[in-house]
Protein backbone atom coordinates (compact mmCIF):
# COMPACT_ATOMS: atom_id res chain seq x y z
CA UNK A 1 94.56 8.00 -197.29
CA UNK A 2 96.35 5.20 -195.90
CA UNK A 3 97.64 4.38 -191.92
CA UNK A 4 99.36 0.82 -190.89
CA UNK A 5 97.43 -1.77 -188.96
CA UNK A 6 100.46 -1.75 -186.59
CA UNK A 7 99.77 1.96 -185.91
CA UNK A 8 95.62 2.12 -185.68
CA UNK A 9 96.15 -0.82 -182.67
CA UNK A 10 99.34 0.21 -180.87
CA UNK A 11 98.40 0.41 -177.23
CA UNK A 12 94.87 -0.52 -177.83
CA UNK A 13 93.69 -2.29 -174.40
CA UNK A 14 90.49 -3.78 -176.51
CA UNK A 15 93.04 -6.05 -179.04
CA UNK A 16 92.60 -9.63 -177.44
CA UNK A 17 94.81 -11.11 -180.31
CA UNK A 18 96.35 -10.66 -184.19
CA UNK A 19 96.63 -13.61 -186.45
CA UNK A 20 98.50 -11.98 -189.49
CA UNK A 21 100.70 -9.50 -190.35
CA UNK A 22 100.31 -5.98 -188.12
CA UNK A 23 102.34 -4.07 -191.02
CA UNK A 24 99.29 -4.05 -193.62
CA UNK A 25 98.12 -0.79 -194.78
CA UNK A 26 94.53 0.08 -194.55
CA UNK A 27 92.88 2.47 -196.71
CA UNK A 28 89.36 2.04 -195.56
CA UNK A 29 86.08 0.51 -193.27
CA UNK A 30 83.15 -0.78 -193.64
CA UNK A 31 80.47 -2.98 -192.13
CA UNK A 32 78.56 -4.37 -195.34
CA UNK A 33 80.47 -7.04 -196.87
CA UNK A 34 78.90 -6.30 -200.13
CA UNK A 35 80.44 -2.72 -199.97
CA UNK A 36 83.84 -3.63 -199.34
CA UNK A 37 86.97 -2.36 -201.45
CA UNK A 38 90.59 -3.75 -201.58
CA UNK A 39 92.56 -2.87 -198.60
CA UNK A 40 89.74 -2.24 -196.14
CA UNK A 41 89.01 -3.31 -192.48
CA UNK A 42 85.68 -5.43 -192.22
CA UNK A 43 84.34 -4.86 -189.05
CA UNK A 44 82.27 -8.74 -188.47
CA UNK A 45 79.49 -6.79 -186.61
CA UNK A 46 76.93 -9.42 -185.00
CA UNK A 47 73.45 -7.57 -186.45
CA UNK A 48 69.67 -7.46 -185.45
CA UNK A 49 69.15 -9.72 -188.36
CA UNK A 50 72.51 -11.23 -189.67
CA UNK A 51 75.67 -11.89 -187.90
CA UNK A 52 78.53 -10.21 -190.05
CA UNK A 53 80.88 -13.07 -189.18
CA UNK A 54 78.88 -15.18 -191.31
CA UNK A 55 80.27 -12.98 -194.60
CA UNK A 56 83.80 -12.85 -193.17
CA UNK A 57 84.94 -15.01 -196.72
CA UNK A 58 82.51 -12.61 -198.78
CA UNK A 59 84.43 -9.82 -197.55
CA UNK A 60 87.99 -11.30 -198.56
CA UNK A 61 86.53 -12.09 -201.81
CA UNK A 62 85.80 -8.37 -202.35
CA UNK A 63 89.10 -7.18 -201.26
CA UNK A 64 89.08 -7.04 -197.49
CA UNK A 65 92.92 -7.21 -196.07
CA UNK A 66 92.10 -6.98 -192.40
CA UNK A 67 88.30 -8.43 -190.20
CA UNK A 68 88.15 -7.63 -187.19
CA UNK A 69 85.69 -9.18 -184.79
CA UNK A 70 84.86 -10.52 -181.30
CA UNK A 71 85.96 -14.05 -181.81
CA UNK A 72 88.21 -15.92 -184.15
CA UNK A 73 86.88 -17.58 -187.53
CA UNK A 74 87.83 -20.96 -187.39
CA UNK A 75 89.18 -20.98 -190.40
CA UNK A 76 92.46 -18.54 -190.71
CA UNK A 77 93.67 -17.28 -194.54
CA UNK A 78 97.63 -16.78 -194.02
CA UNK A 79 97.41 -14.33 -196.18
CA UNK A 80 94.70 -12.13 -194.45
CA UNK A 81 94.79 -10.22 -190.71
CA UNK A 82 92.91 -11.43 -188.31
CA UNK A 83 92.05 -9.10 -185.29
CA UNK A 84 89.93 -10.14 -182.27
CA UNK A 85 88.34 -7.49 -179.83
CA UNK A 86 86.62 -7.52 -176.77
CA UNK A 87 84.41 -4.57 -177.32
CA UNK A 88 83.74 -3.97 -181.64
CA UNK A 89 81.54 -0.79 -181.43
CA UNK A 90 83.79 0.51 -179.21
CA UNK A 91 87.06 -0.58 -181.13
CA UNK A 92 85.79 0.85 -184.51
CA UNK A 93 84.76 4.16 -183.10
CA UNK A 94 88.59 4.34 -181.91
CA UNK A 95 89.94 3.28 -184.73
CA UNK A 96 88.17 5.44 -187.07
CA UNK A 97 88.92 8.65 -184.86
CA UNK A 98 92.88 7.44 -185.05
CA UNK A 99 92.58 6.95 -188.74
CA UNK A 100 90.84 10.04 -189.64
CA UNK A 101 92.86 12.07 -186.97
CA UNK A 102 89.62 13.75 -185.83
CA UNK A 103 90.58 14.39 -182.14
CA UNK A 104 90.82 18.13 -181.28
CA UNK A 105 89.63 19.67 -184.97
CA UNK A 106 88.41 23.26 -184.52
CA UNK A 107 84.91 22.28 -185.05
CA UNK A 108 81.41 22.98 -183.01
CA UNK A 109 79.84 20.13 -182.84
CA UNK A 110 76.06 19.93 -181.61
CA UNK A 111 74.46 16.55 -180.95
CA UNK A 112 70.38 16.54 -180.63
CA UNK A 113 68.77 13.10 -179.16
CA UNK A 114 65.32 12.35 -177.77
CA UNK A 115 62.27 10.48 -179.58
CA UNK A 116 60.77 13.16 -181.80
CA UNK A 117 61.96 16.51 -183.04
CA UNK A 118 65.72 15.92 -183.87
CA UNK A 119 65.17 15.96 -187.39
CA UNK A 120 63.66 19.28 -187.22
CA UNK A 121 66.02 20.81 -184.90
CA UNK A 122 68.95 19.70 -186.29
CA UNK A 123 67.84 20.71 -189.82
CA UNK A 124 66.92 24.33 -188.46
CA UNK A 125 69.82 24.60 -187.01
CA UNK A 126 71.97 23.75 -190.35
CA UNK A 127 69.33 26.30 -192.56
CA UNK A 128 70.69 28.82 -190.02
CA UNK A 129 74.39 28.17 -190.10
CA UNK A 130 73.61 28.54 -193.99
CA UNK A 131 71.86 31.42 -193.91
CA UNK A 132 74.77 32.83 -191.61
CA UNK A 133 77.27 32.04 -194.02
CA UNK A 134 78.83 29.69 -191.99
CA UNK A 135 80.26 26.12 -193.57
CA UNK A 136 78.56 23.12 -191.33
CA UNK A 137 77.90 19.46 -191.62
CA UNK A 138 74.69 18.06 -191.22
CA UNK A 139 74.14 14.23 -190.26
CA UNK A 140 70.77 12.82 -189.27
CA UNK A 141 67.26 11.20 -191.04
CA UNK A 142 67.22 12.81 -194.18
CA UNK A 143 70.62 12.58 -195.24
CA UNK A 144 74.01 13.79 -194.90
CA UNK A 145 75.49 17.25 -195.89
CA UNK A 146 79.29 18.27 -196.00
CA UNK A 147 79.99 21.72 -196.87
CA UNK A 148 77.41 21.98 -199.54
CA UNK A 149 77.85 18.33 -200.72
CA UNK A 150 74.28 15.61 -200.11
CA UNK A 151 75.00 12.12 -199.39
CA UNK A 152 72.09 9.89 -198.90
CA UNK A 153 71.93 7.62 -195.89
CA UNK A 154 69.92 5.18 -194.55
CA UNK A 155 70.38 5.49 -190.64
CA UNK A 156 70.03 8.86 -188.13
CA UNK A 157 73.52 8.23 -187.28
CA UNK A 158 75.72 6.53 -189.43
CA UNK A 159 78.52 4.09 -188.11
CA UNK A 160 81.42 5.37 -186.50
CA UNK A 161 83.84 5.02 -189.32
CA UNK A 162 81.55 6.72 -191.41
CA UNK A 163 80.85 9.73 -188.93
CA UNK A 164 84.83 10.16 -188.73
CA UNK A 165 84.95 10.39 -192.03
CA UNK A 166 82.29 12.61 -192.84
CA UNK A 167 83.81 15.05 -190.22
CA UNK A 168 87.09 14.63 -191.69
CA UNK A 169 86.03 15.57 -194.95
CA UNK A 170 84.29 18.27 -194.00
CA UNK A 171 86.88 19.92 -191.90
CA UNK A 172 89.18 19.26 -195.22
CA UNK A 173 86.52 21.97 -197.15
CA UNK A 174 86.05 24.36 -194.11
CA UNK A 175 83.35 23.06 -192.15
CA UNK A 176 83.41 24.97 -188.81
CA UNK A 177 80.35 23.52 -187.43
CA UNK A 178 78.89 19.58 -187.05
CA UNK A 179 75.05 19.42 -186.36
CA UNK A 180 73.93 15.70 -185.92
CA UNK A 181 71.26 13.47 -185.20
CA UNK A 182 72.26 11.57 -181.93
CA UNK A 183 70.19 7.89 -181.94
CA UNK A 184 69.79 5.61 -178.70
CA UNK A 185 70.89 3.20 -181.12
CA UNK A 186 74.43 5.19 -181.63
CA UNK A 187 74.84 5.58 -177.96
CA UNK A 188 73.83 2.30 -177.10
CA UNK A 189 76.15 0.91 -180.02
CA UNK A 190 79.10 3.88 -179.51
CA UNK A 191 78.90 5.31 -183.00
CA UNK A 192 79.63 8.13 -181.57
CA UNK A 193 82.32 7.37 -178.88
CA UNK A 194 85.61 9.05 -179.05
CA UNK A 195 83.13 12.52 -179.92
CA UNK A 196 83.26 15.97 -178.15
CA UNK A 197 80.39 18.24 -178.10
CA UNK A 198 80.23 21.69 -177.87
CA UNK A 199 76.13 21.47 -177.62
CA UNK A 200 73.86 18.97 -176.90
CA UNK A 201 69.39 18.96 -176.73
CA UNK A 202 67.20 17.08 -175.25
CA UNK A 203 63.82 17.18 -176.94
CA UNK A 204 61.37 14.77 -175.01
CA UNK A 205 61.50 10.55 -174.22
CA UNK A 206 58.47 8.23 -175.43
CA UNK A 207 57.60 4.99 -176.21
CA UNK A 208 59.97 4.07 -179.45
CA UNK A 209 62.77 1.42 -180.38
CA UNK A 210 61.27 -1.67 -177.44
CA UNK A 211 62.81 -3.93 -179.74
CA UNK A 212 66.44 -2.57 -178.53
CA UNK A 213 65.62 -0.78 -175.08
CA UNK A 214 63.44 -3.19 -173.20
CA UNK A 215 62.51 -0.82 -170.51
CA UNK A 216 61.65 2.77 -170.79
CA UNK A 217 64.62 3.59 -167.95
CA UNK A 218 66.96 1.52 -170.86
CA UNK A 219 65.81 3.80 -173.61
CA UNK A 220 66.59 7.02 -170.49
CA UNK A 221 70.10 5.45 -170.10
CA UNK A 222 70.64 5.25 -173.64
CA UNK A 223 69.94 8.92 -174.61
CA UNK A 224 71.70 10.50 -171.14
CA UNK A 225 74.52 9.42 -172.78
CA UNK A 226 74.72 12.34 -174.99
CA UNK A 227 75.46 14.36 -172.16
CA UNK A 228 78.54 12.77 -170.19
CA UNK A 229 80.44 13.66 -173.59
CA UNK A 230 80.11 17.77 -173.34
CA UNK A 231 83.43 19.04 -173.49
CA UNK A 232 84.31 21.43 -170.79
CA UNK A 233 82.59 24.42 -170.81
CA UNK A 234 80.09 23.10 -173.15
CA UNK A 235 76.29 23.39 -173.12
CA UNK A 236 73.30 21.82 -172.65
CA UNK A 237 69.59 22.47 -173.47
CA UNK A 238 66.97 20.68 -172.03
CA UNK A 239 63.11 20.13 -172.55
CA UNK A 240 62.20 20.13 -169.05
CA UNK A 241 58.58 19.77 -169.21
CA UNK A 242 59.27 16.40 -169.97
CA UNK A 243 60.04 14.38 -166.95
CA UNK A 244 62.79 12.38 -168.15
CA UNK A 245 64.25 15.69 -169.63
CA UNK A 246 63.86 17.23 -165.90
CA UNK A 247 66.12 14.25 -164.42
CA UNK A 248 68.40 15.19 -167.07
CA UNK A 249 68.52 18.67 -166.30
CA UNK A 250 68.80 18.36 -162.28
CA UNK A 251 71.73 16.08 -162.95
CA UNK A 252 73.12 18.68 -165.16
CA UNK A 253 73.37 21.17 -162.62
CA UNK A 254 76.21 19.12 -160.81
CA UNK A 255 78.12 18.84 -163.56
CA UNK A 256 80.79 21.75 -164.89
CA UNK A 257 79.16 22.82 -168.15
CA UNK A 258 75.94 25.04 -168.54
CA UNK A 259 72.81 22.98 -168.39
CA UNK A 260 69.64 25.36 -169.84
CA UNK A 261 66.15 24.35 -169.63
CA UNK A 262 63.14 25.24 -171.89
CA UNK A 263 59.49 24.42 -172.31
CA UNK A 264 56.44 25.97 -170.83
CA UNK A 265 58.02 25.58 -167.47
CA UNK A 266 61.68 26.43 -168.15
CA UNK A 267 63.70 29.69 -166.88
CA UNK A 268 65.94 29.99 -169.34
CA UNK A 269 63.69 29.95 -172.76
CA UNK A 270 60.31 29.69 -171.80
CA UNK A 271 57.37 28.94 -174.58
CA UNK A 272 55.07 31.79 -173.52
CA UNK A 273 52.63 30.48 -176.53
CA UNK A 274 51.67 29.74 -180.26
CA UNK A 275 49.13 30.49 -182.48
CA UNK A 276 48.16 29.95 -186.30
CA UNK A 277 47.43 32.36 -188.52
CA UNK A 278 45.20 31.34 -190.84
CA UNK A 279 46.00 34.23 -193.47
CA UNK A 280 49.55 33.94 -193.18
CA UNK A 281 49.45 30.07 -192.75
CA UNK A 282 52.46 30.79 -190.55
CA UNK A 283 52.22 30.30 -186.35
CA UNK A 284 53.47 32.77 -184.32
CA UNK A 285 55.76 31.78 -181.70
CA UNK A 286 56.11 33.72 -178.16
CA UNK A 287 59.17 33.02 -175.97
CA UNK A 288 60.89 35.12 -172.68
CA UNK A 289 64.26 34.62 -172.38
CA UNK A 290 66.16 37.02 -169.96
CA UNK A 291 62.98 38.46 -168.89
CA UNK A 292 62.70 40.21 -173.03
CA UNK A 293 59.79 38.80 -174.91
CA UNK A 294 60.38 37.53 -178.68
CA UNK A 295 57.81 36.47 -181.05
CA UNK A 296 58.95 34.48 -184.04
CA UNK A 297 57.00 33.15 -186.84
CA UNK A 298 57.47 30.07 -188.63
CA UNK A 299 55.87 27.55 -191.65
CA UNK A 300 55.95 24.86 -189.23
CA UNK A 301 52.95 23.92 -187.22
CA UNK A 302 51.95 22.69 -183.95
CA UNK A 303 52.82 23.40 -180.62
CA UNK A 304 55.49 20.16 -181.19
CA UNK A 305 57.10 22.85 -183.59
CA UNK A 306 57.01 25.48 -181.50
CA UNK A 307 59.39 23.19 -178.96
CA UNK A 308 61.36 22.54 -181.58
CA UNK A 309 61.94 26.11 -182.70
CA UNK A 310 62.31 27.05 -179.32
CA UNK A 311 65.35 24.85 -178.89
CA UNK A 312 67.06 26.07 -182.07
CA UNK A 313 66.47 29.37 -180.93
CA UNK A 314 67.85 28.50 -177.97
CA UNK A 315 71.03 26.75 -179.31
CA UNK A 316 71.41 29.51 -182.03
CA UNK A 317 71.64 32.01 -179.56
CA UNK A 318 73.90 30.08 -177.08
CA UNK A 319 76.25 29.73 -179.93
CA UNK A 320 76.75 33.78 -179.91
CA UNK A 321 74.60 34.12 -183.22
CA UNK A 322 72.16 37.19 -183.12
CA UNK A 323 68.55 36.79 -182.13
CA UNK A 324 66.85 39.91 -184.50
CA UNK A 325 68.88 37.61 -187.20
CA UNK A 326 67.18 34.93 -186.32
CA UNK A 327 63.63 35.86 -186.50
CA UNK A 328 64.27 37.31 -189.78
CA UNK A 329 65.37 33.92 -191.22
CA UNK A 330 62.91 31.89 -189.66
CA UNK A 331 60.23 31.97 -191.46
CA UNK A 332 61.99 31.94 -195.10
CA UNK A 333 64.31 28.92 -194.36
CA UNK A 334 63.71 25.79 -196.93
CA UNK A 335 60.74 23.09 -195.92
CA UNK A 336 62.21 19.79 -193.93
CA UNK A 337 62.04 16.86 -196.02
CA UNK A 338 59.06 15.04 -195.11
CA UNK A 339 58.35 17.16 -191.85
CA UNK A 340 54.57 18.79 -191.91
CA UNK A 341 55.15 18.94 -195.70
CA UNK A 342 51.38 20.67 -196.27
CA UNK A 343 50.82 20.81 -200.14
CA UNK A 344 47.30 21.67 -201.55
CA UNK A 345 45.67 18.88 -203.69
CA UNK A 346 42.38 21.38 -205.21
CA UNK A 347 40.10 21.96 -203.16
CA UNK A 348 41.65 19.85 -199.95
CA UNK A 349 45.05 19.40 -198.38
CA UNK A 350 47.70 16.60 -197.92
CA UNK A 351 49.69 16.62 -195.03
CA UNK A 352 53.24 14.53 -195.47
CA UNK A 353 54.97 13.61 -192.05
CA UNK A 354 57.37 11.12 -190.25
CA UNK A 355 55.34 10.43 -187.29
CA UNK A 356 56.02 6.89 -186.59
CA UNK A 357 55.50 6.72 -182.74
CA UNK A 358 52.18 7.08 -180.49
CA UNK A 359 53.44 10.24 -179.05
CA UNK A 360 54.42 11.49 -182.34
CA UNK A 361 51.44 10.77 -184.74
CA UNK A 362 49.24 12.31 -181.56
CA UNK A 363 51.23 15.80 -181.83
CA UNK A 364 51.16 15.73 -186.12
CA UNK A 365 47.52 15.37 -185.75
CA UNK A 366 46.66 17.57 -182.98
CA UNK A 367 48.36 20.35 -185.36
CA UNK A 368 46.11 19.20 -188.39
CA UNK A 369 43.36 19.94 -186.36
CA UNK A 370 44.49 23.65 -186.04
CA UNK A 371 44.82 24.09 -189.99
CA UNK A 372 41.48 21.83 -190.83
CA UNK A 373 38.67 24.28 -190.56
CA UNK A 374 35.62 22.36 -191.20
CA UNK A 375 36.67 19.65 -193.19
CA UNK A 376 37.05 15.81 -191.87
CA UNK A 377 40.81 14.44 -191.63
CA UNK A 378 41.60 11.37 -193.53
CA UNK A 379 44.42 9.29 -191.92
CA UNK A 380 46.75 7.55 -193.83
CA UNK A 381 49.61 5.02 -191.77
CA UNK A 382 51.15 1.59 -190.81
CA UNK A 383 53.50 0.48 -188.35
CA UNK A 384 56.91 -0.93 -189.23
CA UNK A 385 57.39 -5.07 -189.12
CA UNK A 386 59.86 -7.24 -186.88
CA UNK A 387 60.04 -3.92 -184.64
CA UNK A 388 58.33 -3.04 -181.52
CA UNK A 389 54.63 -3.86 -182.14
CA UNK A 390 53.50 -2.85 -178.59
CA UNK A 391 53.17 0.55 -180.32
CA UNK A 392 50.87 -0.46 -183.03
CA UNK A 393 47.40 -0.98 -180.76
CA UNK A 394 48.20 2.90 -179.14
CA UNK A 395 48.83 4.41 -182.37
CA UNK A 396 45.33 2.69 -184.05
CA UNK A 397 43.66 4.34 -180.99
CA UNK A 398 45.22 7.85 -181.24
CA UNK A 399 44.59 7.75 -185.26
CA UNK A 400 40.83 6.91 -184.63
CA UNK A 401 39.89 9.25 -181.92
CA UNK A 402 42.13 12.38 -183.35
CA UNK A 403 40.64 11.46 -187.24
CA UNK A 404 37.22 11.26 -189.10
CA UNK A 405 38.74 8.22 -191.23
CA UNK A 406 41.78 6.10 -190.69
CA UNK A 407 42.89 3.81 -193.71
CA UNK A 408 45.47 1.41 -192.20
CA UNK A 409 48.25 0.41 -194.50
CA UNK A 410 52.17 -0.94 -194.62
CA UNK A 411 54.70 1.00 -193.71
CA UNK A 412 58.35 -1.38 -193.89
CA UNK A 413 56.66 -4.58 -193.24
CA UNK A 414 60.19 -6.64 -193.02
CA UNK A 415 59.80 -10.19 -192.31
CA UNK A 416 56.93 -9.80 -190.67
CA UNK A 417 52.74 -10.43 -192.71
CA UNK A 418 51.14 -7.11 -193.44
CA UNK A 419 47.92 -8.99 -192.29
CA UNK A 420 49.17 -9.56 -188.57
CA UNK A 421 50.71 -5.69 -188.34
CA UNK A 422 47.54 -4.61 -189.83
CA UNK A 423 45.73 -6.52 -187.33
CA UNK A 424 47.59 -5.14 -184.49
CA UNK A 425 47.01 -1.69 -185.42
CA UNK A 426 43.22 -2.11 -185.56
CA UNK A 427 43.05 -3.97 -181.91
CA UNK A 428 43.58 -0.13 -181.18
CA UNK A 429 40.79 1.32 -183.03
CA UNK A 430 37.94 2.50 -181.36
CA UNK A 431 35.51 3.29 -184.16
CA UNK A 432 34.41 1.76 -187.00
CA UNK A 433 35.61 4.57 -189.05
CA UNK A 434 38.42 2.71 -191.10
CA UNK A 435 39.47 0.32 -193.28
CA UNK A 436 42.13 -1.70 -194.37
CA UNK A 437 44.43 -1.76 -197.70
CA UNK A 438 47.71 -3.13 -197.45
CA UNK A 439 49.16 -1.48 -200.45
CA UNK A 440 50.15 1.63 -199.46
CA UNK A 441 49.96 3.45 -203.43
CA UNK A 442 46.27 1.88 -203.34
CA UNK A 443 45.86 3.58 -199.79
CA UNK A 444 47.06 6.84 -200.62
CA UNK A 445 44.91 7.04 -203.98
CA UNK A 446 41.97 5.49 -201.76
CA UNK A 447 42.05 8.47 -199.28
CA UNK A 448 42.38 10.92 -202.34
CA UNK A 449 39.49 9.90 -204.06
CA UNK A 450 37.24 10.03 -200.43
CA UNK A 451 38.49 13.69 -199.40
CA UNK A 452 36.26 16.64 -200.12
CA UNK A 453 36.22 20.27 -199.97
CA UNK A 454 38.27 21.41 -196.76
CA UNK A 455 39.31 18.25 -195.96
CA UNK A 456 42.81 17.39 -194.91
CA UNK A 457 44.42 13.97 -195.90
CA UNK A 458 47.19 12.94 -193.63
CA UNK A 459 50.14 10.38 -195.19
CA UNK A 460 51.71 9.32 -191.65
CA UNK A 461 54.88 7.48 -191.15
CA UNK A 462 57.54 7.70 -193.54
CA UNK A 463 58.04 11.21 -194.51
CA UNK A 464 61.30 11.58 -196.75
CA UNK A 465 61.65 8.05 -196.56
CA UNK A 466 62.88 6.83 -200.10
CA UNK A 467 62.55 2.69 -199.82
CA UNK A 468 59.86 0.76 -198.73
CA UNK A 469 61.43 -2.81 -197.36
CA UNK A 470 59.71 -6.16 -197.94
CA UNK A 471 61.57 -8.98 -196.67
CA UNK A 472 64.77 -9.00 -198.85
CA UNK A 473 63.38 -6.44 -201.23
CA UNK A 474 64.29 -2.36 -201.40
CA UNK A 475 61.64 -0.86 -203.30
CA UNK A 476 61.55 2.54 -204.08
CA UNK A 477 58.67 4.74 -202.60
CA UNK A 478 58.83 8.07 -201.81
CA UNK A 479 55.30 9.13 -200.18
CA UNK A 480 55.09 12.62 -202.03
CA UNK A 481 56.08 11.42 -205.19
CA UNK A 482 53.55 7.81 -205.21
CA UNK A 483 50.87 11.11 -203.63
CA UNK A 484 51.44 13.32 -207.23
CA UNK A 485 51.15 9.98 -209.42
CA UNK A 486 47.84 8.89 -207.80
CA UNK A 487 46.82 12.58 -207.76
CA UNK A 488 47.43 12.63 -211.45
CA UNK A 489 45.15 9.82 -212.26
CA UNK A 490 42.17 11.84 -210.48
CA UNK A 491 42.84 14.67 -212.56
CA UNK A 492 43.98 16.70 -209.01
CA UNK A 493 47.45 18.81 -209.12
CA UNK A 494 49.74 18.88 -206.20
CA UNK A 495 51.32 22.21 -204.74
């Protein structure tokens, strides 16, 4: 697929200036100068780390025909297209939807932000469509489906150029529905400007990303986003017993599509209750939603959970698809990579999860509690470098008072010394119940070899997380696989 410069910028009020020739086909985007292929646009994006105009001449080198970017290089190739913008993120989402032609497809397309729970929902949600038999695309966390197809991917939401083209694609092999992961850092960046939805959720607002929002009412901003680009006579559902999700919602009501609430305090789907059942090891979920009762069960634990698969019910339902249907599906649909992943190690469980904020590791381990029976919990975690480390003292205090052990470890240390992370985390402790091991395989084996009959051993942080990053080094680790190789040294098998 190829479209003319001249065409992809006709009329295009964010083009400052051209150096070049406008008649130069393009055949392709990207961001990464060290993934570029002959005839693509380079989009010079200035970075959290690295400023992409500083690889403007690695990108030639690999093929690049056009760069665009806010300001002019000072040094101009006459035999390469220049393009200067006032607004990049912007500009690339607009190009990409002109290149792809993705306006107006006959596609649903959900969106599901908020700090915790989208990778759930959104995953649910997909399962469903599956099990329903109808074609979908699935962006977020874990990866990237089209029509069948898995594409790894190493952001929630991808850059615009690669969203366009993902929904391109799958429209191309029948897709009828797009569920995605909707980051601040794609609103606040407009990955996914020049997007309709059909759906959008709200799941709840805590402390996360302070090195990009640095106010709370930033990070609120951020996420509303999601909502001023419903398409008429779409729909919204909104986690109203959270109180940023309530402003949401009470703003919804003015608008022209269909804001629902749910939660404990919602009209619309209200979470009656939950329960485990320790024989079944499934929880039982009660909901009213026009004033009928349903009880659904699920593998997934915690009342978190129970939010979660109250929204997909929710959405699911919105979307026209039966409820009976629904509960039957439930509790047979495939585990989420990395989500409450409870495997039994002998005698004791492991517990693999994501939670990587306060208000997240709080929730995973308040459910462990409900599964634990008389055993201690062991706490496995670390705290990502050169981001936000205001979280790092509140999640030390949450692992101490909600474990019997915490073992404080790396998580993607960055730039930043394992030693000062470390340190920060422990500021937060509030027993002398831990210790410290920065290697995280040495960590994991270390809680193994502690736990006992009954006891649960919980691997926070990273969930389906496939690299670990050290400075300029990718190294792969994969939390459940490094678990089953320390397991095997101690003789223990993993199921």
């Amino acid at each position: 697929m190829n479209r003319l410069l001249s065409e992809l910028i006709a009329s295009q009020p964010l083009v400052i200036n051209v150096e070049g020739p406008p008649g130069i086909a393009i055949a392709g985007f990207n961001s990464d100068s060290r993934l570029i292929r002959p005839q693509e646009m380079f989009f010079a994006l200035a970075g959290e780390q690295r400023d992409g105009n500083a690889f403007i001449e690695n990108a030639i080198a690999k093929g690049a025909s056009v760069i665009v970017s806010q300001q002019m290089p000072a040094h101009i190739r006459p035999d390469i297209t220049y393009v200067q913008v006032s607004d990049i993120h912007q500009f690339m989402a607009e190009t990409a939807a002109r290149f792809y032609q993705t306006a107006g497809l006959d596609m649903t397309m959900i969106g599901v932000t908020g700090t915790n729970g989208k990778t759930t929902i959104a995953t649910l949600i997909h399962h469903l469509l599956t099990a329903f038999s109808q074609p979908s695309i699935f962006i977020g966390t874990t990866g990237i489906h089209v029509a069948g197809t898995y594409y790894a991917t190493d952001y929630t939401t991808p850059p615009a150029f690669e969203i366009h083209r993902i929904i391109r694609e799958g429209y191309d092999r029948g897709a009828k529905f797009l569920i995605m992961e909707v980051s601040s850092h794609a609103l606040k960046l407009k990955r996914v400007w020049e997007m309709a939805f059909d759906a959008a959720i709200f799941t709840n607002l805590t402390h996360e990303h302070r090195e990009l929002h640095p106010t709370m009412d930033d990070y609120f901003q951020a996420k509303s986003k999601l909502f001023d680009m419903l398409k008429p006579g779409g729909f919204a559902l909104i986690n109203t017993d959270d109180p940023y999700g309530e402003k949401i919602f009470q703003r919804g009501l003015t608008l022209q599509q269909t804001f629902f609430d749910y939660g404990k305090t919602a009209k619309a789907f209200k979470l009656t209750g939950s329960q485990f059942d320790h024989t079944t090891r499934l929880q039982n979920i009660y909901l009213t939603h026009n004033n009928a009762e349903e009880i659904f069960k699920t593998r997934l634990i915690g009342e978190y959970n129970a939010y979660n698969v109250l929204a997909v019910y929710a959405a699911m339902t919105s979307l026209g698809f039966d409820s009976k249907r629904i509960q039957s599906e439930l509790p047979s649909l495939p585990d989420i990579d990395g989500r409450f992943e409870w495997l039994r190690a002998g005698d004791f469980s492991v517990v693999i999860d994501f939670a990587h904020t306060p208000d997240g590791l709080e929730k995973l381990l308040t459910a462990v509690h409900t599964i634990r029976g008389k055993g201690r919990i062991i706490t496995i975690f670390g705290c990502p470098g050169s981001r936000d480390p205001s979280k790092r003292p509140l999640m030390g205090a949450i692992a101490s008072r909600l474990s019997d052990f915490v073992i404080i470890t790396t998580d993607d240390v960055h730039f930043e010394e394992p030693a000062a992370i470390i340190h920060d985390i422990i500021r937060g402790m509030t027993t002398n119940h831990y210790k410290a091991i920065e290697d995280r395989r040495t960590a994991i084996g270390e809680g193994l070899k502690m736990a006992r009959a009954g006891d649960v051993v919980v691997i926070a942080g990273r969930g389906h997380e496939r690299f670990q990053y050290i400075k300029d080094e990718k190294k792969p680790f994969i939390d459940r696989e490094v678990l089953k190789e320390e397991a095997t040294k101690l003789q223990l098998s993993i199921n």
